[in-house]
C-alpha atoms as a PDB file:
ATOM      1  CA  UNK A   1      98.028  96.265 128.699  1.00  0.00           C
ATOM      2  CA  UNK A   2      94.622  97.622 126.976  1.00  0.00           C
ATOM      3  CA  UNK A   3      91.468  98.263 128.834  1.00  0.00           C
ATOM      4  CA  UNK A   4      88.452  97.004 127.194  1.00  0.00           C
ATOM      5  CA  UNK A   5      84.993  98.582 128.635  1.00  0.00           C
ATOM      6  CA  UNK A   6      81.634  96.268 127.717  1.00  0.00           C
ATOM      7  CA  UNK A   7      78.796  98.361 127.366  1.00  0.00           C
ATOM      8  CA  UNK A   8      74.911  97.243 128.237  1.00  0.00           C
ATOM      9  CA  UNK A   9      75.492  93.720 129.229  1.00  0.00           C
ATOM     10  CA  UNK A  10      72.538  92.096 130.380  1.00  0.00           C
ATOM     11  CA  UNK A  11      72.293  91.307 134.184  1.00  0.00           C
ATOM     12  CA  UNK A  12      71.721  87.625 133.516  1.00  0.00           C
ATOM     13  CA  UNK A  13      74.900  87.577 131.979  1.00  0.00           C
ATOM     14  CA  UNK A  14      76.463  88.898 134.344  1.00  0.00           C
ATOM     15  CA  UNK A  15      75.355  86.470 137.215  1.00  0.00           C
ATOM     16  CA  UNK A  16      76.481  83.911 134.899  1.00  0.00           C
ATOM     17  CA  UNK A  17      79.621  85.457 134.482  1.00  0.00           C
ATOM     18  CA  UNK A  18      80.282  85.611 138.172  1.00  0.00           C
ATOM     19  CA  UNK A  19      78.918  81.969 138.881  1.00  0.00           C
ATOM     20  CA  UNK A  20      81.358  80.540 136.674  1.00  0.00           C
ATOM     21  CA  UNK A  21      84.233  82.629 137.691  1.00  0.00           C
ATOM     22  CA  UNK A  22      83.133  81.448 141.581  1.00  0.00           C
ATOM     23  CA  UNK A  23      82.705  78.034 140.206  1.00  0.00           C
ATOM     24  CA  UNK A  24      86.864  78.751 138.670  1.00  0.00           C
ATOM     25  CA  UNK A  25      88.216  80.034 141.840  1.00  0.00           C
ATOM     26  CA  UNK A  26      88.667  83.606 140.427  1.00  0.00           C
ATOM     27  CA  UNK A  27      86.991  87.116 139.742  1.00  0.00           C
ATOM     28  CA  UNK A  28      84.680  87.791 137.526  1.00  0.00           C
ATOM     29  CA  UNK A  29      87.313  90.046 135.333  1.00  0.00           C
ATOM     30  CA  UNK A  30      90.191  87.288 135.632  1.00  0.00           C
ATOM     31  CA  UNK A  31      86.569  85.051 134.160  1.00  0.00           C
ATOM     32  CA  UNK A  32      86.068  87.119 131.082  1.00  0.00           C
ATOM     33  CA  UNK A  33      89.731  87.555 130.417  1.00  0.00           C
ATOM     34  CA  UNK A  34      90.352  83.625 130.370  1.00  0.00           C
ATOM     35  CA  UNK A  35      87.198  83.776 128.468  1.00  0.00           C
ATOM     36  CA  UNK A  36      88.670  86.204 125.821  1.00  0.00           C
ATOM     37  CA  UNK A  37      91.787  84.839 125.834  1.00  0.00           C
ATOM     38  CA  UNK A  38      90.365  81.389 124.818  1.00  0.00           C
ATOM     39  CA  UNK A  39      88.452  82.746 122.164  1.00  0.00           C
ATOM     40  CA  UNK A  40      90.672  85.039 120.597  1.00  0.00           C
ATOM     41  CA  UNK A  41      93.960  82.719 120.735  1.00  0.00           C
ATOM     42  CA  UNK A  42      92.570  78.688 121.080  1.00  0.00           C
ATOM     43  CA  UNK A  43      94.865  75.954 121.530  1.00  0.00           C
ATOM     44  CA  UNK A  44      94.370  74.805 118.306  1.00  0.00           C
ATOM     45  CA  UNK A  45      94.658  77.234 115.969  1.00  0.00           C
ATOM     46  CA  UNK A  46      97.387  76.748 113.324  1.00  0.00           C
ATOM     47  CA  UNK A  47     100.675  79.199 113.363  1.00  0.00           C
ATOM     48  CA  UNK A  48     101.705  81.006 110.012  1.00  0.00           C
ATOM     49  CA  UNK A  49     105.177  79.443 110.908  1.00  0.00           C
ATOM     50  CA  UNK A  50     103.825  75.803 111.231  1.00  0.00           C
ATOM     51  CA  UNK A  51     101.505  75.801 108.332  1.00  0.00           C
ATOM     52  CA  UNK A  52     104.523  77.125 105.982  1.00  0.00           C
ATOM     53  CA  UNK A  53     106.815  74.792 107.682  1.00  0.00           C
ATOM     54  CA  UNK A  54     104.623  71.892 106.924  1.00  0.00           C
ATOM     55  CA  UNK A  55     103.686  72.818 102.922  1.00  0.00           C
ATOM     56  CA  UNK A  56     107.613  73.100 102.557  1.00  0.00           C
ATOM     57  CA  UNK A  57     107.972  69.185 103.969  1.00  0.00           C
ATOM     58  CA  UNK A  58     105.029  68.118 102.148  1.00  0.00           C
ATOM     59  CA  UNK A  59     105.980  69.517  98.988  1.00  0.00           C
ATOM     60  CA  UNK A  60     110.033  67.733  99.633  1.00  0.00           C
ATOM     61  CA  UNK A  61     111.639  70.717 101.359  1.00  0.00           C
ATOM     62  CA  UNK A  62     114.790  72.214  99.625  1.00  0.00           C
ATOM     63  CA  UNK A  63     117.649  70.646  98.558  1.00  0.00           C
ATOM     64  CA  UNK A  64     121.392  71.836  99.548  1.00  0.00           C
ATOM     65  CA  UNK A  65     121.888  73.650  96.181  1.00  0.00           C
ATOM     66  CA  UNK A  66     118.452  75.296  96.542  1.00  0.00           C
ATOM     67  CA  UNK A  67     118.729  76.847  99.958  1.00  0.00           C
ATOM     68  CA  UNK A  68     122.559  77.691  98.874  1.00  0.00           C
ATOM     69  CA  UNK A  69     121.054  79.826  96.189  1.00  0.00           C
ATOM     70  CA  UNK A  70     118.791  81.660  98.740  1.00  0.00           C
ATOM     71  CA  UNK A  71     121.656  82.186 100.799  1.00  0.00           C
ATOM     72  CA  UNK A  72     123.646  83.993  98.001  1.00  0.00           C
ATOM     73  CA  UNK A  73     120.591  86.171  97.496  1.00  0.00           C
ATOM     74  CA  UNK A  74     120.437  87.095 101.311  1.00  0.00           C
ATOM     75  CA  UNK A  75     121.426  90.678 102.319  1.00  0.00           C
ATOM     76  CA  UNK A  76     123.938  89.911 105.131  1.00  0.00           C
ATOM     77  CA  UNK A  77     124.560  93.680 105.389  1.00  0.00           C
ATOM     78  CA  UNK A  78     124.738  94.008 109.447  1.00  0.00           C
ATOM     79  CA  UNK A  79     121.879  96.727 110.385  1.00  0.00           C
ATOM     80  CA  UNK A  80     122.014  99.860 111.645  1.00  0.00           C
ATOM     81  CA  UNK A  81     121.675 100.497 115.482  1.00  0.00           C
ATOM     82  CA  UNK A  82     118.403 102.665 116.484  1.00  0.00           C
ATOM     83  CA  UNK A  83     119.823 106.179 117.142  1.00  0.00           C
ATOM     84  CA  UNK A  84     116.981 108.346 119.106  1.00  0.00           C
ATOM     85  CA  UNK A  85     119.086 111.776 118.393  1.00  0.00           C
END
Protein backbone atom coordinates (compact mmCIF):
# COMPACT_ATOMS: atom_id res chain seq x y z
CA UNK A 1 0.00 0.00 0.00
CA UNK A 2 1.22 3.81 -0.62
CA UNK A 3 2.10 6.18 2.11
CA UNK A 4 0.72 9.54 1.71
CA UNK A 5 2.49 12.35 4.06
CA UNK A 6 0.14 15.78 4.55
CA UNK A 7 2.22 18.61 4.96
CA UNK A 8 1.26 21.96 7.18
CA UNK A 9 -2.15 21.01 8.27
CA UNK A 10 -3.61 23.38 10.50
CA UNK A 11 -4.00 22.33 14.23
CA UNK A 12 -7.72 23.01 14.17
CA UNK A 13 -7.97 20.53 11.67
CA UNK A 14 -6.44 18.29 13.23
CA UNK A 15 -8.55 18.33 16.54
CA UNK A 16 -11.34 17.99 14.25
CA UNK A 17 -9.89 15.20 12.66
CA UNK A 18 -9.37 13.35 15.88
CA UNK A 19 -12.90 14.32 17.37
CA UNK A 20 -14.59 12.73 14.63
CA UNK A 21 -12.45 9.72 14.41
CA UNK A 22 -13.21 9.44 18.54
CA UNK A 23 -16.74 10.23 17.74
CA UNK A 24 -16.24 6.84 14.84
CA UNK A 25 -14.66 4.53 17.23
CA UNK A 26 -11.26 4.65 15.40
CA UNK A 27 -7.81 6.53 14.96
CA UNK A 28 -7.33 9.46 13.58
CA UNK A 29 -5.35 7.76 10.42
CA UNK A 30 -8.11 4.89 10.02
CA UNK A 31 -10.43 8.75 10.08
CA UNK A 32 -8.68 10.29 7.15
CA UNK A 33 -8.37 7.07 5.26
CA UNK A 34 -12.29 6.42 5.41
CA UNK A 35 -12.29 10.03 4.66
CA UNK A 36 -10.17 9.57 1.44
CA UNK A 37 -11.57 6.60 0.55
CA UNK A 38 -15.08 8.21 0.42
CA UNK A 39 -13.98 10.93 -1.56
CA UNK A 40 -11.89 9.40 -4.00
CA UNK A 41 -14.23 6.21 -4.74
CA UNK A 42 -18.18 7.32 -3.54
CA UNK A 43 -20.89 4.95 -3.61
CA UNK A 44 -22.36 6.47 -6.35
CA UNK A 45 -20.18 7.03 -8.88
CA UNK A 46 -20.97 5.33 -12.22
CA UNK A 47 -18.58 2.27 -13.53
CA UNK A 48 -17.14 2.45 -17.20
CA UNK A 49 -18.65 -1.15 -17.36
CA UNK A 50 -22.22 -0.06 -16.24
CA UNK A 51 -22.49 3.09 -18.18
CA UNK A 52 -21.45 1.06 -21.52
CA UNK A 53 -23.63 -1.72 -20.46
CA UNK A 54 -26.56 0.54 -20.14
CA UNK A 55 -26.04 2.78 -23.68
CA UNK A 56 -25.85 -0.80 -25.36
CA UNK A 57 -29.61 -1.69 -23.76
CA UNK A 58 -30.81 1.67 -24.37
CA UNK A 59 -29.76 1.86 -27.80
CA UNK A 60 -31.52 -2.21 -28.36
CA UNK A 61 -28.40 -4.24 -27.58
CA UNK A 62 -27.13 -6.60 -30.41
CA UNK A 63 -28.84 -8.97 -32.21
CA UNK A 64 -27.61 -12.81 -32.65
CA UNK A 65 -26.16 -12.12 -36.15
CA UNK A 66 -24.44 -8.96 -34.83
CA UNK A 67 -22.55 -10.33 -31.88
CA UNK A 68 -21.88 -13.56 -34.26
CA UNK A 69 -20.00 -11.20 -36.49
CA UNK A 70 -17.89 -9.88 -33.53
CA UNK A 71 -17.20 -13.26 -32.61
CA UNK A 72 -15.71 -14.17 -36.08
CA UNK A 73 -13.55 -11.07 -35.75
CA UNK A 74 -12.24 -12.18 -32.22
CA UNK A 75 -8.59 -13.37 -31.97
CA UNK A 76 -9.10 -16.70 -30.09
CA UNK A 77 -5.34 -17.29 -30.44
CA UNK A 78 -4.60 -18.80 -26.73
CA UNK A 79 -1.75 -16.37 -25.17
CA UNK A 80 1.49 -16.85 -24.35
CA UNK A 81 2.52 -17.79 -20.71
CA UNK A 82 4.82 -15.00 -18.90
CA UNK A 83 8.37 -16.49 -19.11
CA UNK A 84 10.76 -14.42 -16.54
CA UNK A 85 14.07 -16.09 -18.26
Amino acid sequence: MANVTVRNLPDAVHRALRVRAAHHGRSTEAEIRAILEMAACPPERVKLGSLMASIAREAGGLTDAEAEQFNQFRDKTPAEPMSFE
